[in-house]
C-alpha atoms as a PDB file:
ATOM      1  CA  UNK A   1     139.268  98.761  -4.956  1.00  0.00           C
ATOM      2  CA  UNK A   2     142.081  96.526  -5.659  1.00  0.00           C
ATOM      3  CA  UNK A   3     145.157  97.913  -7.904  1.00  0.00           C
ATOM      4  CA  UNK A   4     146.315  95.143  -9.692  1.00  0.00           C
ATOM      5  CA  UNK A   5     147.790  97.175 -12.819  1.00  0.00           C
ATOM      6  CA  UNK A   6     150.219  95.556 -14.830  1.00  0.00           C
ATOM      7  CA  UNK A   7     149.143  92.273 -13.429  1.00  0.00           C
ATOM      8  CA  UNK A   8     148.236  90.848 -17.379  1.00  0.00           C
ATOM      9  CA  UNK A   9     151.202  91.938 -19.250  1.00  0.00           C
ATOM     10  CA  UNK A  10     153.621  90.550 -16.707  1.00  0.00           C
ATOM     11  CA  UNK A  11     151.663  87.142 -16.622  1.00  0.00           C
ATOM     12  CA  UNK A  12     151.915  87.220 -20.505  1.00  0.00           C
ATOM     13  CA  UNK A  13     155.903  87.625 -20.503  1.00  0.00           C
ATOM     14  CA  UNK A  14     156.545  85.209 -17.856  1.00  0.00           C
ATOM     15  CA  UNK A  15     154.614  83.049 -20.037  1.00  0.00           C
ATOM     16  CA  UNK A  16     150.892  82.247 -18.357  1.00  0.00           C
ATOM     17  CA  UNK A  17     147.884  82.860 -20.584  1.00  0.00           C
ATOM     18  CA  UNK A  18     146.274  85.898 -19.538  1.00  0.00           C
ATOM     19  CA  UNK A  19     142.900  84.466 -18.503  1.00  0.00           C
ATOM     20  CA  UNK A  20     141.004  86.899 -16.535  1.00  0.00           C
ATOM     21  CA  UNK A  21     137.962  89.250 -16.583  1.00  0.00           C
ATOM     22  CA  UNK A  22     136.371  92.000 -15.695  1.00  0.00           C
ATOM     23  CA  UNK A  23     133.020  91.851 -13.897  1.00  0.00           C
ATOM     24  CA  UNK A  24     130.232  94.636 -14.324  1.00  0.00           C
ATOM     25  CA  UNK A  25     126.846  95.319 -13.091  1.00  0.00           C
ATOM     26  CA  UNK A  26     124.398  96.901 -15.471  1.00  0.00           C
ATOM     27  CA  UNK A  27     120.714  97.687 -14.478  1.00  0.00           C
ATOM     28  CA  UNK A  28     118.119  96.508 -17.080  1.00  0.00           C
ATOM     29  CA  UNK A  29     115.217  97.275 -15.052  1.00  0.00           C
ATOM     30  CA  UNK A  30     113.889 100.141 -17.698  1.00  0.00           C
ATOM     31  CA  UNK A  31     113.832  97.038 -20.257  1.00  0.00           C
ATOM     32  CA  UNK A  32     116.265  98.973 -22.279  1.00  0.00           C
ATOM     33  CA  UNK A  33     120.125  97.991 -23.040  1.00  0.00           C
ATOM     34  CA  UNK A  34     122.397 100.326 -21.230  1.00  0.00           C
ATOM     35  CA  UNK A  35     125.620 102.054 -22.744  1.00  0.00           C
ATOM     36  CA  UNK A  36     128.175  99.012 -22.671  1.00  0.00           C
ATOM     37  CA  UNK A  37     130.837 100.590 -23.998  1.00  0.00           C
ATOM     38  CA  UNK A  38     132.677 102.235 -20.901  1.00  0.00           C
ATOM     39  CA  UNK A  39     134.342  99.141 -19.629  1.00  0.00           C
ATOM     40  CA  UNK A  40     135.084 101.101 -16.092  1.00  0.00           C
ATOM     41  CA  UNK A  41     131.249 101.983 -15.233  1.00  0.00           C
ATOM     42  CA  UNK A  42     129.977  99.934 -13.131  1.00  0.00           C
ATOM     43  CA  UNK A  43     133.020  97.846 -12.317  1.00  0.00           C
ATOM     44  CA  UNK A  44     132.691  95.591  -9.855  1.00  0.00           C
ATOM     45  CA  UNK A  45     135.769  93.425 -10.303  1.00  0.00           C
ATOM     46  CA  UNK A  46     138.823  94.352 -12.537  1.00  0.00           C
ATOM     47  CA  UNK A  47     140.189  90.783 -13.126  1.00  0.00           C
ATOM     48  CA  UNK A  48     138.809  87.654 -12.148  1.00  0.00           C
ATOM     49  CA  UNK A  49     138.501  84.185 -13.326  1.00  0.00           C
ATOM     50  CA  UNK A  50     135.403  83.104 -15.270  1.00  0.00           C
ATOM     51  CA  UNK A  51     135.551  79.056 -16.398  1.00  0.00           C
ATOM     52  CA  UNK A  52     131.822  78.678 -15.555  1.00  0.00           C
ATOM     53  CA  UNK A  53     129.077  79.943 -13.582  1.00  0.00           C
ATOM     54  CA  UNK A  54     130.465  78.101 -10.544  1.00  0.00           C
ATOM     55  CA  UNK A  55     133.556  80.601 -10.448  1.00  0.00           C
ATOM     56  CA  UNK A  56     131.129  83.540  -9.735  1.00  0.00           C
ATOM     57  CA  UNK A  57     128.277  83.930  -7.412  1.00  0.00           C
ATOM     58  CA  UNK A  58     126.030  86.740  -6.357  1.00  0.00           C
ATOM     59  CA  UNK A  59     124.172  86.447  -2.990  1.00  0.00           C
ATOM     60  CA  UNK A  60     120.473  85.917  -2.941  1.00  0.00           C
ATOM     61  CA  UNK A  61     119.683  89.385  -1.809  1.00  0.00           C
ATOM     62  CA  UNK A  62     121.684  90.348  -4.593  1.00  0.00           C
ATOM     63  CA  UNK A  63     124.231  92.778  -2.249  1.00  0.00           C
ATOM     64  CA  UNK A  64     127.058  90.890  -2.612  1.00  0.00           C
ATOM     65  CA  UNK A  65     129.452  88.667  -5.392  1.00  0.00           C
ATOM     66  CA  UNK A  66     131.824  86.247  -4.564  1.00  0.00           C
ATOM     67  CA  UNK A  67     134.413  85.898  -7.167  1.00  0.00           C
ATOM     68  CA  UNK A  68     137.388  83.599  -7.794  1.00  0.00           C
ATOM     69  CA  UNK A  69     140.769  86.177  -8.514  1.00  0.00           C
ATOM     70  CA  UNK A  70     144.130  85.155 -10.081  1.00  0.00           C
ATOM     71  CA  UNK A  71     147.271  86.124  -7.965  1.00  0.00           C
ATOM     72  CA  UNK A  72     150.930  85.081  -8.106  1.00  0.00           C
ATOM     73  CA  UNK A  73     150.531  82.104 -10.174  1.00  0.00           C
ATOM     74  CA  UNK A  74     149.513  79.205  -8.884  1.00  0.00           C
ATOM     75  CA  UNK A  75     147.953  81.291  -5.912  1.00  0.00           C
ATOM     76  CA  UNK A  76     144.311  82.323  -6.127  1.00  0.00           C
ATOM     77  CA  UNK A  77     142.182  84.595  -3.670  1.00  0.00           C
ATOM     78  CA  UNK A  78     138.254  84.638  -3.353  1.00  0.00           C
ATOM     79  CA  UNK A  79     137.059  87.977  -3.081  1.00  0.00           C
ATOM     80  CA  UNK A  80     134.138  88.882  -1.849  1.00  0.00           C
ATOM     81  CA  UNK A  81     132.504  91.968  -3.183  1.00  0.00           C
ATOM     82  CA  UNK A  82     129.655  94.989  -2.541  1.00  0.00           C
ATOM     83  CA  UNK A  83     127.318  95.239  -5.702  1.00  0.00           C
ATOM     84  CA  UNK A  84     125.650  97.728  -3.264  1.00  0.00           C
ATOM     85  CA  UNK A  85     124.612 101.364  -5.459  1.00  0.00           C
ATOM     86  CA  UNK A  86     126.927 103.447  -2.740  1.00  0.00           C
ATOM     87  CA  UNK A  87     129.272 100.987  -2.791  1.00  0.00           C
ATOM     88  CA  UNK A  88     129.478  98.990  -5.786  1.00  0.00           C
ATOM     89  CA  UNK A  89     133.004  97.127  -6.531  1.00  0.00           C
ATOM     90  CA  UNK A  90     134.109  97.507  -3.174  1.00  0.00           C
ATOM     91  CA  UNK A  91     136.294  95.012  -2.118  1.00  0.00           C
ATOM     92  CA  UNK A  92     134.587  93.336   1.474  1.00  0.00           C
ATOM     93  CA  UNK A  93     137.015  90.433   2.282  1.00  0.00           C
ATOM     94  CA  UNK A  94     139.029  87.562   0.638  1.00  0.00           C
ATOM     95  CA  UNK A  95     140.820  84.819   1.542  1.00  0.00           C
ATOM     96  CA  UNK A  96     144.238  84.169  -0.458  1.00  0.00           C
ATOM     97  CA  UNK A  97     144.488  80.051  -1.332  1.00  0.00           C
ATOM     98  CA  UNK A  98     147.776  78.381  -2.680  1.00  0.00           C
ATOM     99  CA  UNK A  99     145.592  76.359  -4.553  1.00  0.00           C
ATOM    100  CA  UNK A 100     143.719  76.373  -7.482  1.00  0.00           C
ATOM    101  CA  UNK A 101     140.216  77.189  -7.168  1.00  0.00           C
ATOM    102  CA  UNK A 102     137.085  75.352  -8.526  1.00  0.00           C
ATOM    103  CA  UNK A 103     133.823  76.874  -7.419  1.00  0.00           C
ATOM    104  CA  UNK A 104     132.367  79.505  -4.927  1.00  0.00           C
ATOM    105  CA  UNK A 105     128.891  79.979  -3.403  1.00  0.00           C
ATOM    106  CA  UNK A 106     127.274  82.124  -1.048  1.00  0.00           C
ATOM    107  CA  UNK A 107     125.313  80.408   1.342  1.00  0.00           C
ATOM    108  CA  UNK A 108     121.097  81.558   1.466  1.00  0.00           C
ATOM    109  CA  UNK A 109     121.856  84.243   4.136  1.00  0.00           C
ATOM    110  CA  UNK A 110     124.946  85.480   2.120  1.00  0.00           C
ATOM    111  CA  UNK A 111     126.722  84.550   5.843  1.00  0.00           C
ATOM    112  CA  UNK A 112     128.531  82.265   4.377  1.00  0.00           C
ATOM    113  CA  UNK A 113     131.073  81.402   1.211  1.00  0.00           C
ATOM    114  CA  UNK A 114     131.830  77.319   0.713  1.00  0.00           C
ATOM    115  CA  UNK A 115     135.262  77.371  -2.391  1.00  0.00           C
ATOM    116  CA  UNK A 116     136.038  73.853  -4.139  1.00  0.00           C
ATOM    117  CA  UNK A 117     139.429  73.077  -4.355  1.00  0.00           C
ATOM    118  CA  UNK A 118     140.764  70.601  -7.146  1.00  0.00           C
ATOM    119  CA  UNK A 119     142.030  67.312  -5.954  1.00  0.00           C
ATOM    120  CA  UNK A 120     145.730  66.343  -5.493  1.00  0.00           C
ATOM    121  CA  UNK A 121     147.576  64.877  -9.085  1.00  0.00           C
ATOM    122  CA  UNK A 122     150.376  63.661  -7.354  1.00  0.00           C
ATOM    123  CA  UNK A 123     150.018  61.762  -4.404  1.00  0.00           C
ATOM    124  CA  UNK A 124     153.075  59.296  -3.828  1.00  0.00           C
ATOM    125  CA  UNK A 125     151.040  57.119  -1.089  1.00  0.00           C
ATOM    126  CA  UNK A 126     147.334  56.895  -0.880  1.00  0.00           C
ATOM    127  CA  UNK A 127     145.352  59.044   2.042  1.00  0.00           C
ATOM    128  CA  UNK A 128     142.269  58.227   3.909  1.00  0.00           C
ATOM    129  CA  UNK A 129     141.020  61.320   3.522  1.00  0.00           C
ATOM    130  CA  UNK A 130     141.181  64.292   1.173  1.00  0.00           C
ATOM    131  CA  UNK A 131     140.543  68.129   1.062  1.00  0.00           C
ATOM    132  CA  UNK A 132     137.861  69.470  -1.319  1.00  0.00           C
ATOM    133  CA  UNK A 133     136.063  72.206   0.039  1.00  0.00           C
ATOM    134  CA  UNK A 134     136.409  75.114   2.417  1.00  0.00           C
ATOM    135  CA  UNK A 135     133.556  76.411   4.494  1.00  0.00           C
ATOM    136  CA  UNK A 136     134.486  80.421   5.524  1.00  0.00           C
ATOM    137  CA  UNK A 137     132.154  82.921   7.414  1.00  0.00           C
ATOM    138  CA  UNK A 138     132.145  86.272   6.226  1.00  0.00           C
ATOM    139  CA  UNK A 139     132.253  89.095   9.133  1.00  0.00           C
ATOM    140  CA  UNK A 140     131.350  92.182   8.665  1.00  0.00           C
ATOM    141  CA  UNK A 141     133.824  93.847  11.286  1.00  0.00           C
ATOM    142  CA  UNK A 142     136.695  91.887   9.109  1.00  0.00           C
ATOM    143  CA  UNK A 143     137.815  92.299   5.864  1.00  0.00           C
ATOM    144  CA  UNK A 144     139.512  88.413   6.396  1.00  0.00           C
ATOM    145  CA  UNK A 145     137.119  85.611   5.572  1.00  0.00           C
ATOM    146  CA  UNK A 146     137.527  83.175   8.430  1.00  0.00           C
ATOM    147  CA  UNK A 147     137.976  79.351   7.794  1.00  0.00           C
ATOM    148  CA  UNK A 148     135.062  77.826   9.569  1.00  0.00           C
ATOM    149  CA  UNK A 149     135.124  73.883   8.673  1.00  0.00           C
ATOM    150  CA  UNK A 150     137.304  71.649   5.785  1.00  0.00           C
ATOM    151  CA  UNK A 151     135.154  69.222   4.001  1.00  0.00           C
ATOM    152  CA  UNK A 152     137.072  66.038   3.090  1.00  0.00           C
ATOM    153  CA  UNK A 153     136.284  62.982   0.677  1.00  0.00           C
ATOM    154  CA  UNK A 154     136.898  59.986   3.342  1.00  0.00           C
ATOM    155  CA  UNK A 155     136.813  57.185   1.040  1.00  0.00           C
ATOM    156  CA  UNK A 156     140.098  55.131   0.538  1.00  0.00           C
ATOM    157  CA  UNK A 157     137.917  54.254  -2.982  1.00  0.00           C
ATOM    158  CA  UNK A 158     137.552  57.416  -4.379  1.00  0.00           C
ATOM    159  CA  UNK A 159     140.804  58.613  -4.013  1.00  0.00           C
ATOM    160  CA  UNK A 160     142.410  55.640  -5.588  1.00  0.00           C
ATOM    161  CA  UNK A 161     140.190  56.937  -8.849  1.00  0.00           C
ATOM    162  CA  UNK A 162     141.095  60.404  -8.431  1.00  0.00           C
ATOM    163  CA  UNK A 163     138.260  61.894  -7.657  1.00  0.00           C
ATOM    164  CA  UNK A 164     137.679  65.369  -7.431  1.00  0.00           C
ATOM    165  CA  UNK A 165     134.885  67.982  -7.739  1.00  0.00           C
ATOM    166  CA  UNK A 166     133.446  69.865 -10.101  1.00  0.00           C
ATOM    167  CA  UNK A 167     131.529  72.731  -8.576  1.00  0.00           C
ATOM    168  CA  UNK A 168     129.775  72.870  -4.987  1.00  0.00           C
ATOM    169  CA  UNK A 169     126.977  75.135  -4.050  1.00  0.00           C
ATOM    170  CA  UNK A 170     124.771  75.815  -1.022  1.00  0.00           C
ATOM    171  CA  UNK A 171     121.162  74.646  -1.697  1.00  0.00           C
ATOM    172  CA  UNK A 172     118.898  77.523  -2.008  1.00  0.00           C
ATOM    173  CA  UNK A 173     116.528  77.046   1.599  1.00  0.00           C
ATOM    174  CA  UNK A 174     118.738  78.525   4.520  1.00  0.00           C
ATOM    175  CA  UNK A 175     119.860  75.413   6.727  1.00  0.00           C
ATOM    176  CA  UNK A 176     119.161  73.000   3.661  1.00  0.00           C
ATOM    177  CA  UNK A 177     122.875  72.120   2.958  1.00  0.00           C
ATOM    178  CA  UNK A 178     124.820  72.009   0.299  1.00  0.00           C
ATOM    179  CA  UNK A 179     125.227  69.809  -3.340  1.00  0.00           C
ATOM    180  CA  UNK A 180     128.292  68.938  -4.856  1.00  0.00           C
ATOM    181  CA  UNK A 181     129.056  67.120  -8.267  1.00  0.00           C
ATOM    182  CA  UNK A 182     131.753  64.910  -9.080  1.00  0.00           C
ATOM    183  CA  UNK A 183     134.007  64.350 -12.108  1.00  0.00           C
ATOM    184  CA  UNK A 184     132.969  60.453 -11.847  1.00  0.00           C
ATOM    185  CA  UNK A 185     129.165  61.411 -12.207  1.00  0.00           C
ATOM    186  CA  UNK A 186     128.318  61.691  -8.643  1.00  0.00           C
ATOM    187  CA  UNK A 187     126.149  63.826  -7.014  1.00  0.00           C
ATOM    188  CA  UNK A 188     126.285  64.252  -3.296  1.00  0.00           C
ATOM    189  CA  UNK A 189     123.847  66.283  -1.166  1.00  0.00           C
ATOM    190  CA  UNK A 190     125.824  67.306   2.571  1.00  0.00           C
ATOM    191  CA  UNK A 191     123.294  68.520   5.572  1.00  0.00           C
END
């Protein structure tokens, strides 16, 4: 697992908010509430950040969870993680982004992780085209996710309005594609 100790207290006297949390998996299968109270059982992440449910995502087979953690500010990572009994919290692969970080999603199969990325505030002279999502595969031999395919807005348009997401997913059938919602109201389906 990760050490990261220290990590809040230093953000607080450099002056950052200290804006993370911790991530645990309890079982409620008896139908009875489990013993809360130890915040190290069941740990699966120490620090991560939670805005909405778009910043955390747990496969469909339920093995893994994909979650968005805070670095060197601005730098973020998106860890990938084991909620596996033998294995739970253990740390399977990230990917470290100098960006902020909108949304993650495992893809149906859980072969696959797609991260929003917030547009660009400042741009001095208009682009054609603009970066808003990642697409990574997740290896098993690698702890590294691996960049597979940039998704771009291409319209001249919607970058003049400053357009930029607000949380992508895979749709739930494998091969189905993915959804994506705007902060102008649209939503876009990608196959």
């Amino acid at each position: 697992m990760e050490s990261l100790a220290g990590y809040d207290s230093l953000m607080q006297v450099i002056g950052y908010p200290c804006v993370s949390h911790r991530l645990q998996a309890w079982d409620f299968s008896a139908q009875q509430i489990p013993d809360m109270t130890d915040e190290r059982r069941n740990l699966v992440c120490s620090r991560c950040k939670v805005h909405n449910d778009a910043t955390v995502d747990i496969s469909q087979d339920g093995r893994r969870l994909a979650a968005i953690v805070p670095e060197s500010h601005p730098s973020m990572a998106v860890c990938v993680y084991s909620l596996e009994a033998g294995q739970l919290g253990r740390l399977l692969s990230r990917v470290s982004l100098s960006s902020n970080t909108i949304s993650v999603s495992l893809s149906p199969r859980g072969r696959h992780l797609v991260v929003g990325l917030p547009a660009r505030r400042a741009v001095t002279l208009p682009a054609e085209t603009q970066l808003m999502a990642q697409i990574y595969r997740l290896d098993d031999s690698s702890d590294q996710l691996a960049l597979i395919k940039d998704l771009q807005f291409n319209s001249g348009e919607m970058l003049s309005r400053n357009v930029s997401i607000n949380c992508i997913r895979w749709l739930p059938t494998p091969g189905a594609g993915l959804v994506y919602g705007t902060n102008r109201g649209k939503l876009v389906m990608l196959k």
